[in-house]
C-alpha atoms as a PDB file:
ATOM      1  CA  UNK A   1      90.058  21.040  -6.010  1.00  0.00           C
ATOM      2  CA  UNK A   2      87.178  20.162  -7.827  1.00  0.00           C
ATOM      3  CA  UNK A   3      83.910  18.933  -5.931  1.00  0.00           C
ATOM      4  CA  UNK A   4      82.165  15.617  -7.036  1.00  0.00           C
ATOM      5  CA  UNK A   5      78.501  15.911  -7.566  1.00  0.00           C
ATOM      6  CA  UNK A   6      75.975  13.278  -6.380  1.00  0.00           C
ATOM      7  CA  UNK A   7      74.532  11.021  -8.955  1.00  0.00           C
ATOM      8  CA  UNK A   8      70.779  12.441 -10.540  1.00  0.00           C
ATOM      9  CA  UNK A   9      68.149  10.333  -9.269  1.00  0.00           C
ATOM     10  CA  UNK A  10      66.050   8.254 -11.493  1.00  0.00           C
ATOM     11  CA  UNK A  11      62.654   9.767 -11.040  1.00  0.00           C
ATOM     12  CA  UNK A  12      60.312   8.478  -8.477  1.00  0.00           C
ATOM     13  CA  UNK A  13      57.777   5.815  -9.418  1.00  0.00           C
ATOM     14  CA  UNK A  14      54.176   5.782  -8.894  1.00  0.00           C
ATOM     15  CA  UNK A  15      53.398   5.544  -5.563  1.00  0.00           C
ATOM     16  CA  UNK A  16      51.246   2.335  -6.075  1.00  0.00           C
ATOM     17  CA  UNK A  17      53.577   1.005  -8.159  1.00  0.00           C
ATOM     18  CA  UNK A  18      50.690  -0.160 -10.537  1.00  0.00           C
ATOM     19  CA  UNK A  19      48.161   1.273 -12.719  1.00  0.00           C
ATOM     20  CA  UNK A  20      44.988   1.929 -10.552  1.00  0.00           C
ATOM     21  CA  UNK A  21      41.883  -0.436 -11.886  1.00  0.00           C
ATOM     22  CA  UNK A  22      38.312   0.715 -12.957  1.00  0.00           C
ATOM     23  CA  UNK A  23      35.528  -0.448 -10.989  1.00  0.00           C
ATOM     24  CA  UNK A  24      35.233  -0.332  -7.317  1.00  0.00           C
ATOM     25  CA  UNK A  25      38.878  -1.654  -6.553  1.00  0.00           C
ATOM     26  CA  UNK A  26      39.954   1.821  -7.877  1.00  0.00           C
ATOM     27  CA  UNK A  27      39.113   3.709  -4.539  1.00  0.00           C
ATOM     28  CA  UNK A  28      41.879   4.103  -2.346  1.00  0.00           C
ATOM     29  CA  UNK A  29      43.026   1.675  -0.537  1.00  0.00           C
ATOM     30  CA  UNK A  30      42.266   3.239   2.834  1.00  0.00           C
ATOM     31  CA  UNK A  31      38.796   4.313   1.973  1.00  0.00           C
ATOM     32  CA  UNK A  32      36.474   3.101   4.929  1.00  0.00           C
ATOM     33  CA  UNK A  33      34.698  -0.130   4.852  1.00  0.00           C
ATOM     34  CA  UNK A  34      31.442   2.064   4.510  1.00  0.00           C
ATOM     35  CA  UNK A  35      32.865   4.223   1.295  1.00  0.00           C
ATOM     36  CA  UNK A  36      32.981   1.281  -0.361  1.00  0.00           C
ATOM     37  CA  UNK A  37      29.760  -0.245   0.499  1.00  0.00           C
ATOM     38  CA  UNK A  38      28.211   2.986  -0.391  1.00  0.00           C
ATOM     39  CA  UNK A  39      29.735   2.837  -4.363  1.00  0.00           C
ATOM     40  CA  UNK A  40      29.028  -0.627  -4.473  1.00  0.00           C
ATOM     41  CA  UNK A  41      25.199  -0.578  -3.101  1.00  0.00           C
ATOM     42  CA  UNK A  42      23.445   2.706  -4.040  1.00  0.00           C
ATOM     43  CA  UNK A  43      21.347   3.723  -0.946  1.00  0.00           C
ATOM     44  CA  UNK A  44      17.095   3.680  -1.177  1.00  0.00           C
ATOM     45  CA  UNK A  45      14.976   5.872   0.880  1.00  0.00           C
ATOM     46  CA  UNK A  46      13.419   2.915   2.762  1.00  0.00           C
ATOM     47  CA  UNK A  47       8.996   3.816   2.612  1.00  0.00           C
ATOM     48  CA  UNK A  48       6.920   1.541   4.187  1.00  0.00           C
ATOM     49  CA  UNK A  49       4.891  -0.312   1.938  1.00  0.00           C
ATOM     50  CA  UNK A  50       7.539  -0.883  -1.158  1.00  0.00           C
ATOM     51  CA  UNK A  51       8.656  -4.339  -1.588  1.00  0.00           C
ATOM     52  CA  UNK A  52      11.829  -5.422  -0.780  1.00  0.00           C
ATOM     53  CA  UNK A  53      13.715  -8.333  -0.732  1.00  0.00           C
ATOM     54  CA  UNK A  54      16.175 -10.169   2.006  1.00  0.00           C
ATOM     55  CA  UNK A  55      19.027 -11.316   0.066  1.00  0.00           C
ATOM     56  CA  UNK A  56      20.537 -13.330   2.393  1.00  0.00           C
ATOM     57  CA  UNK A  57      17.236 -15.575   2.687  1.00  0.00           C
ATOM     58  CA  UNK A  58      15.130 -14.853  -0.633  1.00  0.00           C
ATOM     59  CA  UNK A  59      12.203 -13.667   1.732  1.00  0.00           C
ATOM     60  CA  UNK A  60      10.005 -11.042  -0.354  1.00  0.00           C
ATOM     61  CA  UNK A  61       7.970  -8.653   1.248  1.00  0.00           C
ATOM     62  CA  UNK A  62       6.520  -5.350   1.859  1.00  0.00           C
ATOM     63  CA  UNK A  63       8.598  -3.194   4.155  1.00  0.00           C
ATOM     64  CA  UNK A  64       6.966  -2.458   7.599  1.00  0.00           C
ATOM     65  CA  UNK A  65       9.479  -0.221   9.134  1.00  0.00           C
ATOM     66  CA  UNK A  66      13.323   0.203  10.270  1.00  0.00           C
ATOM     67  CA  UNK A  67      13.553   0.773  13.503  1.00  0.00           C
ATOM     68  CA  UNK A  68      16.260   0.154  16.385  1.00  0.00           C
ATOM     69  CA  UNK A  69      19.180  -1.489  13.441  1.00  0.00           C
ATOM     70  CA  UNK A  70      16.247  -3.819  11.910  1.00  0.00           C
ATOM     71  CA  UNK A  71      14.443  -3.805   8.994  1.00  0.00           C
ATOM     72  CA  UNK A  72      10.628  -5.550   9.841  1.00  0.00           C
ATOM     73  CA  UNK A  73       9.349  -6.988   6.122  1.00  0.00           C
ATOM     74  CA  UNK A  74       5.979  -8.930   6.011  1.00  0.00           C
ATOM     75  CA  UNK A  75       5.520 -11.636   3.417  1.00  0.00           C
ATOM     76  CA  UNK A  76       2.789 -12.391   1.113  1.00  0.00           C
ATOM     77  CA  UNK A  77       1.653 -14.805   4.030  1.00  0.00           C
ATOM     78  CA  UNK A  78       0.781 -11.949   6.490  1.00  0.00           C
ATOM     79  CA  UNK A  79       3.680 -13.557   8.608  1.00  0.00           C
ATOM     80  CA  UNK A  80       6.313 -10.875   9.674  1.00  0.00           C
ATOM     81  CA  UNK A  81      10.335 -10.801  10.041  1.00  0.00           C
ATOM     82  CA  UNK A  82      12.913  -8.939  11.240  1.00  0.00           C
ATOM     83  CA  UNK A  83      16.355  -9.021   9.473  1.00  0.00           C
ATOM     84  CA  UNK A  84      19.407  -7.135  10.269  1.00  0.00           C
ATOM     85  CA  UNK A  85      19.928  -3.592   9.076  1.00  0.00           C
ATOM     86  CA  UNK A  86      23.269  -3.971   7.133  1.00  0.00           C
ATOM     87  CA  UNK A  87      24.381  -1.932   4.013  1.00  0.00           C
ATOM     88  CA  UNK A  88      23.558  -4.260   0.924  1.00  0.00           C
ATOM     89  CA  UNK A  89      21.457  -6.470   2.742  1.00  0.00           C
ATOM     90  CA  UNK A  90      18.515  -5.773   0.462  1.00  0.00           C
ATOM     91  CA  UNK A  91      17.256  -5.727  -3.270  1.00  0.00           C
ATOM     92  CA  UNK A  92      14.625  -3.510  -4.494  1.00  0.00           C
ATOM     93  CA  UNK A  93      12.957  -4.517  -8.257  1.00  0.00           C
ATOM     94  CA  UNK A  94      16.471  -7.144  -8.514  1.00  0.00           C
ATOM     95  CA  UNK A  95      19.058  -4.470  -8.227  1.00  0.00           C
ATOM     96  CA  UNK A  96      21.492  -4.777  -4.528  1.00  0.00           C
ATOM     97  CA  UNK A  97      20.900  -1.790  -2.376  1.00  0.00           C
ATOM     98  CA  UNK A  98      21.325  -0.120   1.162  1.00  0.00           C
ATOM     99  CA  UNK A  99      17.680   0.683   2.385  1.00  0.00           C
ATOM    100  CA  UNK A 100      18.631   4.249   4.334  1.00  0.00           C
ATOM    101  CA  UNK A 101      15.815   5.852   6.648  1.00  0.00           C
ATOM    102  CA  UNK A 102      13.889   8.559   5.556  1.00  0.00           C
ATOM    103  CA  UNK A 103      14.759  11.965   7.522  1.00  0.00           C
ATOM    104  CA  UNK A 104      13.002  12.700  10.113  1.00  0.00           C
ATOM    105  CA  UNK A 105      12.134  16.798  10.399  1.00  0.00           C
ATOM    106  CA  UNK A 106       8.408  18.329  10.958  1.00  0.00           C
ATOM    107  CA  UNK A 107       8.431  18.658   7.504  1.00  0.00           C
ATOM    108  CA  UNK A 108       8.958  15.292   6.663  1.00  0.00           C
ATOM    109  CA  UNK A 109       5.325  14.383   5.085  1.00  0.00           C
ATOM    110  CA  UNK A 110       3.443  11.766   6.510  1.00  0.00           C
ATOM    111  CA  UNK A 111       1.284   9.115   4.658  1.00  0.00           C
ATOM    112  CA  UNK A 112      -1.958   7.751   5.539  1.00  0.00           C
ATOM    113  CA  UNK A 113      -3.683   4.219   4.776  1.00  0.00           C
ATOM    114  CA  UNK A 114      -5.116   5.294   1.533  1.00  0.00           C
ATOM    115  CA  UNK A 115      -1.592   6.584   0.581  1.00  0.00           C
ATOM    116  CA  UNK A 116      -3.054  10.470   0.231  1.00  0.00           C
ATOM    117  CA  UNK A 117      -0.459  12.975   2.889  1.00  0.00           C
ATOM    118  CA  UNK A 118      -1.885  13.584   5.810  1.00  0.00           C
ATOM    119  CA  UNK A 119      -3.017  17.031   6.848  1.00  0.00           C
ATOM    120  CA  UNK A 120      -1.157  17.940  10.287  1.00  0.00           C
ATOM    121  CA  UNK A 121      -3.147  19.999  13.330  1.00  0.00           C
ATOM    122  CA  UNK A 122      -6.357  19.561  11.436  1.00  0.00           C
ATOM    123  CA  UNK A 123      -9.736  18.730  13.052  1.00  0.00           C
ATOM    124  CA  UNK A 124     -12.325  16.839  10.753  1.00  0.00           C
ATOM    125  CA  UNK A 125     -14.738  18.525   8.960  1.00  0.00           C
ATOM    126  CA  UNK A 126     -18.210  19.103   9.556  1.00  0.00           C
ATOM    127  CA  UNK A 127     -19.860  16.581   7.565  1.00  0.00           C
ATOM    128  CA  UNK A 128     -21.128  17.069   4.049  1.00  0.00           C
ATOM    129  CA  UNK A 129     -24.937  16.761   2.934  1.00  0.00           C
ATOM    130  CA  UNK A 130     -23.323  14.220   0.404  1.00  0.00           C
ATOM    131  CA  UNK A 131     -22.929  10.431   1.203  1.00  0.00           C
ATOM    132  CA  UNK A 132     -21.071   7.033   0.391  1.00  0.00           C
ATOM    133  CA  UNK A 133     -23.444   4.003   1.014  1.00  0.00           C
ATOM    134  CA  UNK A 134     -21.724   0.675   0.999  1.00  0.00           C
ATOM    135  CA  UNK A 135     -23.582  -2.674   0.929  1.00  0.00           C
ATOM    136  CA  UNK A 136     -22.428  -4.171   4.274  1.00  0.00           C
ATOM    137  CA  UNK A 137     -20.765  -3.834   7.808  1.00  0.00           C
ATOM    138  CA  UNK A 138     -17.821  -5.476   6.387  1.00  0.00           C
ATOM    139  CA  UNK A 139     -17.579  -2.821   3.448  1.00  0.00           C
ATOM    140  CA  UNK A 140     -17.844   0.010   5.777  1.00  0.00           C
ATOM    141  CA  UNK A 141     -14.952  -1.324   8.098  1.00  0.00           C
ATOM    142  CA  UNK A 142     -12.520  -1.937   5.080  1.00  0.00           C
ATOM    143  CA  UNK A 143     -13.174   1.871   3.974  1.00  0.00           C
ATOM    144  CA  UNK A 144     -13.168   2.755   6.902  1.00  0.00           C
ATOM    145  CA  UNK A 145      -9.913   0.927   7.868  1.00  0.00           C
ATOM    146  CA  UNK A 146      -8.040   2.367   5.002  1.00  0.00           C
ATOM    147  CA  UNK A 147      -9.562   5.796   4.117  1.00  0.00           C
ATOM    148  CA  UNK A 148     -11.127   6.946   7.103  1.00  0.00           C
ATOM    149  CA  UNK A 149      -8.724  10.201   7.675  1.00  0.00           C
ATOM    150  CA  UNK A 150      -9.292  11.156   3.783  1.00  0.00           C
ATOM    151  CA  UNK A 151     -13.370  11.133   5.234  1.00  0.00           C
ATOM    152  CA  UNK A 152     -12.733  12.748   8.230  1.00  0.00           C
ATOM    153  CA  UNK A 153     -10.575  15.413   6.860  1.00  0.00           C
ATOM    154  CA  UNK A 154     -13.375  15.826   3.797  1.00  0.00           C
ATOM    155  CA  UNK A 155     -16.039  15.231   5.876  1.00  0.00           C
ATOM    156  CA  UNK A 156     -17.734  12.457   4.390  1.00  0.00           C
ATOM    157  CA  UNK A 157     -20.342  10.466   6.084  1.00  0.00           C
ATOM    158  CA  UNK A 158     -20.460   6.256   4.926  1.00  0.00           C
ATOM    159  CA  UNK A 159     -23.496   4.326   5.221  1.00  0.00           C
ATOM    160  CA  UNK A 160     -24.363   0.846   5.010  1.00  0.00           C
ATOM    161  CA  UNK A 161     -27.738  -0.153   2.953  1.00  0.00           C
ATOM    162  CA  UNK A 162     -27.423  -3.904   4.210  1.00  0.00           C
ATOM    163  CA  UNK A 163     -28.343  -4.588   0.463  1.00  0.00           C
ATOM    164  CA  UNK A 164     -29.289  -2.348  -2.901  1.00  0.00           C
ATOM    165  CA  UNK A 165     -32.209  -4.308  -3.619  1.00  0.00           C
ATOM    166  CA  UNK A 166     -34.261  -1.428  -2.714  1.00  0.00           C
ATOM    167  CA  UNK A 167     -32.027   0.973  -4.395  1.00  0.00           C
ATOM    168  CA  UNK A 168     -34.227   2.784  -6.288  1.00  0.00           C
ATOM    169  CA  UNK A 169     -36.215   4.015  -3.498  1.00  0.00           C
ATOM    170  CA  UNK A 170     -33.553   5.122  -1.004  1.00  0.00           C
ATOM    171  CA  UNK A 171     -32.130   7.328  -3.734  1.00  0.00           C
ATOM    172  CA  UNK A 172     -35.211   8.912  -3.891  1.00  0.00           C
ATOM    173  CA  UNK A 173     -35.733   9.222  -0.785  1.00  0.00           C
ATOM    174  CA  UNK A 174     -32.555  10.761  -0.214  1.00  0.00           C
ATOM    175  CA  UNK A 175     -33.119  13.397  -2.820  1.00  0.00           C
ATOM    176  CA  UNK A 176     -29.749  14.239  -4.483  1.00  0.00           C
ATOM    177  CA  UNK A 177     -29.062  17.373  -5.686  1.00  0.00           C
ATOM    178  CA  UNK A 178     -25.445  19.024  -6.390  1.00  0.00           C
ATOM    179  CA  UNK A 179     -25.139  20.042  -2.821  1.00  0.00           C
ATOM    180  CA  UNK A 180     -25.855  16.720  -1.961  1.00  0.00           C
ATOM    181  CA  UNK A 181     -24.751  14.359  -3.911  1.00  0.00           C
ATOM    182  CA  UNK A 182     -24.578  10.793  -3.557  1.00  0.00           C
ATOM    183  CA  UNK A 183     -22.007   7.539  -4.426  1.00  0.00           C
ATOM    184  CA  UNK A 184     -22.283   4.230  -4.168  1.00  0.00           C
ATOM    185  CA  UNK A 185     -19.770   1.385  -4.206  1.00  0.00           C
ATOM    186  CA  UNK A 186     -21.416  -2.335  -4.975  1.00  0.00           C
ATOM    187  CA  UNK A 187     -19.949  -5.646  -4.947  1.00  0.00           C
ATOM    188  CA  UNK A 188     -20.351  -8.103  -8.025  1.00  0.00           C
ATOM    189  CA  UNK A 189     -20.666  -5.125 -10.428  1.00  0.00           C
ATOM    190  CA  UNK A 190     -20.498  -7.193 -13.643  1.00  0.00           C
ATOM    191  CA  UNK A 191     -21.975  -7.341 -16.952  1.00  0.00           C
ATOM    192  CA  UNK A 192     -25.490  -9.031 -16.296  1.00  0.00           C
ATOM    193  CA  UNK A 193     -25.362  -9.072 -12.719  1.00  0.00           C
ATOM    194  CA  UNK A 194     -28.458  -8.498 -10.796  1.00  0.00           C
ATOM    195  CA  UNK A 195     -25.998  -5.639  -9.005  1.00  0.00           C
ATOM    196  CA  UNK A 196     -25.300  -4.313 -12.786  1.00  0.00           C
ATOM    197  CA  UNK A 197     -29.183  -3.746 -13.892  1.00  0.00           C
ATOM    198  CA  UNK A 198     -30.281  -2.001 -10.350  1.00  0.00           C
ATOM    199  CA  UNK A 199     -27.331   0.003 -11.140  1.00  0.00           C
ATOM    200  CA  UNK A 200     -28.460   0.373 -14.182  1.00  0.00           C
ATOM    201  CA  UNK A 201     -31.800   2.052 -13.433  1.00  0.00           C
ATOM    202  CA  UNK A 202     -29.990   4.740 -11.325  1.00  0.00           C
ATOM    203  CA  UNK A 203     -30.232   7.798 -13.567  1.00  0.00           C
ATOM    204  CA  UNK A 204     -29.258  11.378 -11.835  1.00  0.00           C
ATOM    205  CA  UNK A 205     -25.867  13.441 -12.595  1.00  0.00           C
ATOM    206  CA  UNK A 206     -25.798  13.693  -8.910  1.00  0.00           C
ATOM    207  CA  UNK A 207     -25.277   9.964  -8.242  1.00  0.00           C
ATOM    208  CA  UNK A 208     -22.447   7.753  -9.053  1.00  0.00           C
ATOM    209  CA  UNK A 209     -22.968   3.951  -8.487  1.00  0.00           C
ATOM    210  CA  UNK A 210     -19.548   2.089  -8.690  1.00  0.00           C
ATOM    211  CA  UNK A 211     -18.199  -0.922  -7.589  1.00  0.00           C
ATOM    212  CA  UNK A 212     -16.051  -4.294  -8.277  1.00  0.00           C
ATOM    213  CA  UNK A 213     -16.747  -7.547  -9.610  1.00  0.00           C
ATOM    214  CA  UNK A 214     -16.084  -9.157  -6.730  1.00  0.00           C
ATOM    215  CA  UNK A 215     -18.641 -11.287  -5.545  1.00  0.00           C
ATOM    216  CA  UNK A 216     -18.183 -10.124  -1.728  1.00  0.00           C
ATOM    217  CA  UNK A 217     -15.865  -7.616  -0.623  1.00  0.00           C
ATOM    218  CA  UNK A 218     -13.588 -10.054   1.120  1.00  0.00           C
ATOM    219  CA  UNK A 219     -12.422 -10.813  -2.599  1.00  0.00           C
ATOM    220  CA  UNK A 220     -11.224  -6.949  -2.897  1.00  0.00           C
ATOM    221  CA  UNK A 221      -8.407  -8.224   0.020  1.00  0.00           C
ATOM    222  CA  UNK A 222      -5.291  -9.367  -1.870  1.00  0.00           C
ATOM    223  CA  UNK A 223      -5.221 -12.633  -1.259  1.00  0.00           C
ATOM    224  CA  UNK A 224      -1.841 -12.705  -0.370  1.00  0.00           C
ATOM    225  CA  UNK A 225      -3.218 -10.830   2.784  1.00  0.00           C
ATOM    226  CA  UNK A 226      -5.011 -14.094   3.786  1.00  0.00           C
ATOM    227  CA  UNK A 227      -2.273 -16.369   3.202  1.00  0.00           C
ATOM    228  CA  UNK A 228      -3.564 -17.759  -0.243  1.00  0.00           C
ATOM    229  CA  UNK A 229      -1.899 -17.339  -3.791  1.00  0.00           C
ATOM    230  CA  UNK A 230      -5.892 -16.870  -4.996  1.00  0.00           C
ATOM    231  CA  UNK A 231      -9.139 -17.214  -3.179  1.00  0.00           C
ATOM    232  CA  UNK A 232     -10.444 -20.306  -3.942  1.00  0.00           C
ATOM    233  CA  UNK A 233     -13.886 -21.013  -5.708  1.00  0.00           C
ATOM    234  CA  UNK A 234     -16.693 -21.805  -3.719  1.00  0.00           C
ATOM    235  CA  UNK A 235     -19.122 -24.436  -4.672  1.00  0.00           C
ATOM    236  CA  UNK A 236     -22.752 -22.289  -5.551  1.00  0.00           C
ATOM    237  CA  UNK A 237     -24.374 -24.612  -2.899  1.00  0.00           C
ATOM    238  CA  UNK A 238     -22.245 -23.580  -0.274  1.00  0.00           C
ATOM    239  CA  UNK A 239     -22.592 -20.051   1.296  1.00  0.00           C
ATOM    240  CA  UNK A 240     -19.323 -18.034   0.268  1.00  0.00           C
ATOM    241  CA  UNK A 241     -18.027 -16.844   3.928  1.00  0.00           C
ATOM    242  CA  UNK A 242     -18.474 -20.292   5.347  1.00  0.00           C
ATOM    243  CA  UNK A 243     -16.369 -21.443   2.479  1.00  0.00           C
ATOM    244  CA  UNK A 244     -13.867 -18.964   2.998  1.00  0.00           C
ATOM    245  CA  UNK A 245     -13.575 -19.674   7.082  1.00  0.00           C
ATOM    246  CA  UNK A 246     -13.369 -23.867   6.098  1.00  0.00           C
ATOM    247  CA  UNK A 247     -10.143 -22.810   4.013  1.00  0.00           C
ATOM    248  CA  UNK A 248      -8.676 -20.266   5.989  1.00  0.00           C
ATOM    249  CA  UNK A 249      -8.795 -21.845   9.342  1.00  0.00           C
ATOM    250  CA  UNK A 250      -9.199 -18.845  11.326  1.00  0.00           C
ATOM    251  CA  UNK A 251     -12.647 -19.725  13.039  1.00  0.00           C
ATOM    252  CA  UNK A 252     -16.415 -18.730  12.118  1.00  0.00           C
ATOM    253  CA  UNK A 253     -17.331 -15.355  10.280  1.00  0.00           C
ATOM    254  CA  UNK A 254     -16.603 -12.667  12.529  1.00  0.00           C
ATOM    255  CA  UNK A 255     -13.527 -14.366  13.582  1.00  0.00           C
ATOM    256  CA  UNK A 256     -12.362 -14.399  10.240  1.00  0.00           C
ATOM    257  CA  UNK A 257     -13.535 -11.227   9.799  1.00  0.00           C
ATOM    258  CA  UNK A 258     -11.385  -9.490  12.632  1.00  0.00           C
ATOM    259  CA  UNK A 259      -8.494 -11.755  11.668  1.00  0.00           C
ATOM    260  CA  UNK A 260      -8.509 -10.514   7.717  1.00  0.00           C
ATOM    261  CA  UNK A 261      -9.338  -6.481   8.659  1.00  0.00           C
ATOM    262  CA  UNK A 262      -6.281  -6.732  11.180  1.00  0.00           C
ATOM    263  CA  UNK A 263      -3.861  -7.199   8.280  1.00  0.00           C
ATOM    264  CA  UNK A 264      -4.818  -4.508   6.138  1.00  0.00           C
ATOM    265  CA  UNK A 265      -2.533  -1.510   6.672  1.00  0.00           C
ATOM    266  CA  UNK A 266      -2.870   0.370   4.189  1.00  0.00           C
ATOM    267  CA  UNK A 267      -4.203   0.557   0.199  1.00  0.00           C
ATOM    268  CA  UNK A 268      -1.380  -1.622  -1.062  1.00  0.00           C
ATOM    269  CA  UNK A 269      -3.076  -4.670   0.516  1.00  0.00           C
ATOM    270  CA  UNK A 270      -6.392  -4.007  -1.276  1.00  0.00           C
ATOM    271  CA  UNK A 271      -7.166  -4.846  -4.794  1.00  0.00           C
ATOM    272  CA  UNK A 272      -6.954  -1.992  -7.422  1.00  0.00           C
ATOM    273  CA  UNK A 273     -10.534  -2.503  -8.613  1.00  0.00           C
ATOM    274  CA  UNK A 274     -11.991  -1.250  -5.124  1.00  0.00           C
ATOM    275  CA  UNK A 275      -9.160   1.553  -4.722  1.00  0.00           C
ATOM    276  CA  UNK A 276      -9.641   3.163  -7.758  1.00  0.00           C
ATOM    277  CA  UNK A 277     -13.420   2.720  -7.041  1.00  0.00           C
ATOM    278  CA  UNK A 278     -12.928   4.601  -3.775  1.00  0.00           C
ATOM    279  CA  UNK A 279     -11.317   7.082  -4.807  1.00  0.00           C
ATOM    280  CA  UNK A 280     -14.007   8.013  -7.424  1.00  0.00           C
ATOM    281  CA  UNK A 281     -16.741   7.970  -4.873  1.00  0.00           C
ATOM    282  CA  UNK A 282     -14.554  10.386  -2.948  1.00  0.00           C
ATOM    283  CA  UNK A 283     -13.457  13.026  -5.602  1.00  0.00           C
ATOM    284  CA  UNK A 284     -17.159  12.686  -6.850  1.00  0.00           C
ATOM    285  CA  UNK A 285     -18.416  13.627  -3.563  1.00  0.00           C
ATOM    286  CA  UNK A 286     -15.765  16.674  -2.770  1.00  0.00           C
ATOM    287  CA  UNK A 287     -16.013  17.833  -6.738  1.00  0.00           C
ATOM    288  CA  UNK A 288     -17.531  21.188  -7.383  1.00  0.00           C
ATOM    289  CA  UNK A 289     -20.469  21.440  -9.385  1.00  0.00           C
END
């Protein structure tokens, strides 16, 4: 008898049944909620000090830290915020991102104020015959504030002259030579300046005068720091720090003071004229001759 044989089968369609998209509907369709939030928004090593923005709220900022599932941004304002840690949450220069944490390891470099890497298990140094003289207490604080482990670690003593009226003199007194050599940073260092022409007369290889053009070194703050979009002009009748504390609000001169030095953290909240002056004085100090 002869045997029947079962029908051939049509072959098997695709298992979707469609033709997969491009884009990020092509995954899978059980890839996890966080494989797809990871092609759609690229991750960013989250360092403090790079702006960022909310997107949820528009609030622009420099990132403080992430910490505990929160992401702690502080505005141009000085005014802080704390926004939830969730992938996509955040922009960076316009472009949707997931701000990840940096790894954490010993070997994970660590960054000072002044933005140089900090030196681990190191003492400071025994202090150089060189010097940096500043103008002012408030001068001395700011460097201080934001490059005093670069000193420490190079061992570089600041000084304050109250003034470089007598200029001159105290650089000859101090005696420069390329052992010990000398820099000094000066407010209002501008073209016809009474700051500019004592500068001026200050003529050894082993002294550098630099400076701003900032009439006081508040100014080298961004203003942003303070809660302004630009520090406002001061009528020449009117001493300039009073002026200042009648806008700002925070109280007389030293309050002011404390206030403004408690909200710089780091470089990126000073102007780049007195940075890149800094830094000068420092590599001319540490420079071989």
């Amino acid at each position: 008898m002869a045997t029947s044989r079962p029908p051939e089968r049509p072959p098997a369609p695709p298992a979707s049944g469609r033709r997969r998209a491009s884009g990020i509907l092509s995954d899978p369709i059980d890839a996890s909620p966080t494989e797809r939030l990871a092609a759609t928004y690229p991750p960013v090593t989250a360092t403090p000090g790079m702006t960022v923005t909310h997107r949820a709220s528009g609030f622009t900022g420099v990132l403080v830290r992430i910490e505990s599932g929160n992401v702690e941004i502080r505005g141009r304002t000085g005014a802080e915020r704390v926004f939830a840690h969730r992938p996509g949450g955040f922009s960076v220069d316009g472009r949707p991102v997931s701000l990840v944490r940096a790894p954490s390891s010993p070997t994970t470099p660590t960054i000072t104020a002044s933005g140089s890497l900090a030196v681990a298990n190191t003492s400071a140094r025994v202090a150089r015959a060189g010097r940096i003289w500043v103008e002012g207490i408030h001068d001395a604080a700011l460097v201080e504030r934001v490059w005093g482990d670069d000193l420490r670690i190079e061992g570089i003593v600041v000084e304050r002259l109250d003034g470089i009226d007598d200029l001159e003199r105290e650089v000859r007194r101090f005696a420069p030579n390329p052992a010990r050599k000398l820099g000094v940073l000066v407010d209002h260092l501008v073209e016809g300046s009474k700051e500019s022409r004592i500068a001026g007369r200050i003529n050894d290889p082993f002294v550098l005068v630099t400076g701003t053009p900032f009439v006081d070194v508040w100014q080298a703050i961004r203003p942003g720091v303070a809660g302004l979009d630009r520090w406002p002009d001061i009528p020449r009748n009117q001493e300039w720090k009073a002026g200042i504390c009648e806008v700002l609000g925070f109280g007389d001169v030293p309050t002011t003071w404390r206030t403004l030095l408690s909200r710089v953290n780091s470089y990126a909240d000073l102007e780049p004229a007195l940075v890149g002056a800094v830094e000068r004085l420092i590599d001319f100090i540490t420079e071989a001759t």
